[in-house]
Protein backbone atom coordinates (compact mmCIF):
# COMPACT_ATOMS: atom_id res chain seq x y z
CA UNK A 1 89.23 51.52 30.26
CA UNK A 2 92.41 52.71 31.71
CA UNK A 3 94.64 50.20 32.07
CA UNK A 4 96.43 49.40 35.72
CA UNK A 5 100.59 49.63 35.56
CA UNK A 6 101.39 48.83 38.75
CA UNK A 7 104.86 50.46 40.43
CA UNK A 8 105.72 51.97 43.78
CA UNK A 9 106.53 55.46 43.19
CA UNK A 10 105.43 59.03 44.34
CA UNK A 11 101.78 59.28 43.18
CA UNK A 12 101.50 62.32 40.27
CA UNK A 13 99.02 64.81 39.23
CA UNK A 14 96.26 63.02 37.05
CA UNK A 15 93.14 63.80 35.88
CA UNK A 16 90.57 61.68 36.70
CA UNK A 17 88.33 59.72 34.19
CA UNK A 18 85.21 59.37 36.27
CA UNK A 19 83.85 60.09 39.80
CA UNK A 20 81.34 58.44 42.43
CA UNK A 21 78.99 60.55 45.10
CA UNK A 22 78.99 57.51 47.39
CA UNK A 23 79.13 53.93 47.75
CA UNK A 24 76.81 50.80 48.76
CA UNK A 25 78.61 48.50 51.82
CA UNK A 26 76.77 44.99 51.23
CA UNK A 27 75.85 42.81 53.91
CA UNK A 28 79.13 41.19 56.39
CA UNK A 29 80.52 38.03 55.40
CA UNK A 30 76.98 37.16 53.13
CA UNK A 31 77.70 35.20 50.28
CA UNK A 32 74.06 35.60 48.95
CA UNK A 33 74.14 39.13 49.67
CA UNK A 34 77.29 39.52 46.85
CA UNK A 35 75.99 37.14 44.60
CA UNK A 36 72.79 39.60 44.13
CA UNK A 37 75.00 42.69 43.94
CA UNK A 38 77.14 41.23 41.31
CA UNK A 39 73.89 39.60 39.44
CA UNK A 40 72.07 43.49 39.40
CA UNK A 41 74.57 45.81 39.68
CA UNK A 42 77.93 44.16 38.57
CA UNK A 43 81.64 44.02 39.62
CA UNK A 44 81.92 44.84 43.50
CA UNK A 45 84.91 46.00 45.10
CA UNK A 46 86.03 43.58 48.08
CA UNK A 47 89.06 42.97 50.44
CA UNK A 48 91.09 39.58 50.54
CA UNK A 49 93.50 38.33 52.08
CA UNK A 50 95.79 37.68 49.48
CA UNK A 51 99.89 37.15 51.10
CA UNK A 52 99.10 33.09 49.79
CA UNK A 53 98.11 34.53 45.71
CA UNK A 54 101.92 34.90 44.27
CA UNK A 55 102.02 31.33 43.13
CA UNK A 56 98.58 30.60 41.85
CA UNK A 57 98.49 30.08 38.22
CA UNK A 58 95.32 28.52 37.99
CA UNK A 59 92.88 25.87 39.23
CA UNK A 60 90.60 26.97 42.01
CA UNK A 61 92.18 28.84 44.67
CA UNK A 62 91.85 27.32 48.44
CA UNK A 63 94.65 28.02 50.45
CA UNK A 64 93.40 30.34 52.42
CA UNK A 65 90.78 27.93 54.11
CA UNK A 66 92.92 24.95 53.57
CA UNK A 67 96.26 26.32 55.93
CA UNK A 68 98.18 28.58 53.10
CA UNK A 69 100.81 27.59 51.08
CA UNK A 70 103.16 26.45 53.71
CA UNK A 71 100.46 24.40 55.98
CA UNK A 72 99.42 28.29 58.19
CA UNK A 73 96.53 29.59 56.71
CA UNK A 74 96.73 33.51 56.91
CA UNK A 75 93.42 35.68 56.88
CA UNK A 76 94.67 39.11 57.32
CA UNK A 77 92.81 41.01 55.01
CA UNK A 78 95.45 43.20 53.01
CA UNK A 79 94.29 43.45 49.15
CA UNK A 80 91.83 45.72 47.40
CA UNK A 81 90.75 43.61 44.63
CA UNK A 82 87.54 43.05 42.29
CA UNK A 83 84.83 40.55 42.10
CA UNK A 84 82.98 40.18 38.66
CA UNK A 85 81.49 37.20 38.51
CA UNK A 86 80.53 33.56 40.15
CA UNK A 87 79.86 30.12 39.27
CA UNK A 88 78.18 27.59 41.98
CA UNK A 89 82.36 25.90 42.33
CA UNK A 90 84.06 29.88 42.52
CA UNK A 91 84.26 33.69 42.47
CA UNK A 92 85.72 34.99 39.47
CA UNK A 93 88.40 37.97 41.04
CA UNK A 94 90.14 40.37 38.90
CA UNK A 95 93.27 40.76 40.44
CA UNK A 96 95.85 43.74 39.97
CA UNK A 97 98.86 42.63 39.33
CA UNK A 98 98.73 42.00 35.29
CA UNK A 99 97.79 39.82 33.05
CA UNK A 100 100.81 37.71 33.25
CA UNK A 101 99.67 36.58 37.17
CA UNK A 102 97.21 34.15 37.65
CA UNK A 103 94.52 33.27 35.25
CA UNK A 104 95.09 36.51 32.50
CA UNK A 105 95.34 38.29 35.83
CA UNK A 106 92.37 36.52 37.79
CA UNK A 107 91.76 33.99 40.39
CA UNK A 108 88.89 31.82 41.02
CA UNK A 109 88.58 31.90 44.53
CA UNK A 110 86.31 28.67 45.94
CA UNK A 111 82.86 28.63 47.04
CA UNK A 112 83.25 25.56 49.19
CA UNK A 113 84.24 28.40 52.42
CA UNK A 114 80.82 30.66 51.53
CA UNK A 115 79.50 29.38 55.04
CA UNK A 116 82.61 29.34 56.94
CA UNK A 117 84.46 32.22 58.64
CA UNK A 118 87.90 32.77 59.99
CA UNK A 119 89.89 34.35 62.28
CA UNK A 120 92.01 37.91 60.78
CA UNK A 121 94.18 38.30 63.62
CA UNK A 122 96.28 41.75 62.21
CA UNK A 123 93.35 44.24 61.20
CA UNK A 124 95.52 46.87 61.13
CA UNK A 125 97.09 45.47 57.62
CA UNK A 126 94.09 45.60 56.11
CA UNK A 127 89.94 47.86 55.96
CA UNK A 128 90.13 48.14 60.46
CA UNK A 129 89.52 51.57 61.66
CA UNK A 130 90.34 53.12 64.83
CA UNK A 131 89.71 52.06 67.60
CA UNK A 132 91.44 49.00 66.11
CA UNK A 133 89.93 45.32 67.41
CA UNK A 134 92.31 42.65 68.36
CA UNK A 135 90.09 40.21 65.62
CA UNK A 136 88.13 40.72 63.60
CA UNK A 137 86.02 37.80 61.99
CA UNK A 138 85.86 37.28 58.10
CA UNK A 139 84.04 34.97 55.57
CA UNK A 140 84.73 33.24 52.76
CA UNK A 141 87.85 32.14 51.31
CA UNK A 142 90.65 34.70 52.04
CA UNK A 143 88.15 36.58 53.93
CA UNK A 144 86.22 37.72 50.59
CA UNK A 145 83.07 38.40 52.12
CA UNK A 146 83.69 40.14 54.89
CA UNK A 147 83.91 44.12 53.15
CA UNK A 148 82.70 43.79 49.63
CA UNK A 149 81.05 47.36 48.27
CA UNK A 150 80.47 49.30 45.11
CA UNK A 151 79.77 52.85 43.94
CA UNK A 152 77.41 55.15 43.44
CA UNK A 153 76.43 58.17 41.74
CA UNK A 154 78.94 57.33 38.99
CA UNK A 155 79.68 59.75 35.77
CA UNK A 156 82.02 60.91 33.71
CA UNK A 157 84.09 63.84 35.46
C-alpha cells in the first residue's frame, strides 16, 4: 500500500509499515518450483537482469534470450523486481520504475527460456556474495529463475 517514488538521494528516517522474521529461497533456476510459490503463497521477490527493459512498452519481453536489444544478449543479474503472476506464454513482473514504464509498470517476461539457462558473466552487479565466482549460471529469461524468494513471519510493525 505504499506507493514506490523512485529517486537517488540520501535514504531518510522512516518508519516502517510492516516487518518479516525470515524468508523462503525457492529452488535454483526451477520454473515449476516458482510457479507453486506464486500459486500458494503469492508474489515472490526475484532478480533479473534487466539493462535490455528501458524500451519495452509491451508485447512479451525476449531480449534477454534472443541477444538484447542491440544483437548481445546481457544476463548480469542487476534488478530487484517482483513476480505476481504467470500464464503458460509469460511471467507477469511488477517492475519499479512507475506506471508510466512498460505495461502500467509491468513486463511479461516469456516462458519460452523456462528450460534454458545462461551465462551471467559480472556477478558482482548483481545477488553474488563473497568469495565472488567468475560465472555464475542463471535460468529463465533475464535470468528470472535463478534467486526468486519471499518472506516470512510477516506483520504489521
Amino acid at each position: 500500500d505504499v506507493p514506490y517514488k523512485g529517486r537517488d538521494e540520501t535514504c531518510t528516517k522512516y518508519t516502517a509499515a510492516v516487518k518479516a522474521t525470515g524468508y523462503v529461497k525457492n529452488p535454483v533456476n526451477d520454473y515449476k518450483a516458482l510457479e507453486t510459490a506464486l500459486a500458494t503463497v503469492g508474489p515472490q521477490s526475484i532478480t533479473v537482469a534487466a539493462a535490455s527493459w528501458q524500451l519495452y512498452g509491451g508485447g512479451t519481453f525476449n531480449r534477454c534470450s534472443k541477444g538484447g536489444i542491440f544483437g548481445h544478449g546481457d544476463n548480469t543479474l542487476d534488478h530487484g523486481v517482483q513476480a505476481v503472476g504467470y500464464t503458460s506464454e509469460y511471467w507477469i513482473v511488477r517492475n519499479s520504475w512507475g506506471k508510466g514504464w512498460g505495461i502500467d509498470g509491468y513486463i511479461h517476461l516469456s516462458r519460452e527460456a523456462d528450460n534454458k539457462t545462461f551465462v551471467d558473466k559480472h556477478p558482482a552487479d548483481g545477488v553474488a556474495c563473497k568469495p565472488l565466482p567468475k560465472t555464475q549460471t542463471v535460468g529463465g529469461e533475464c535470468g528470472m529463475l535463478f534467486d526468486t524468494s519471499y518472506p516470512t513471519g510477516v506483520a504489521a510493525a
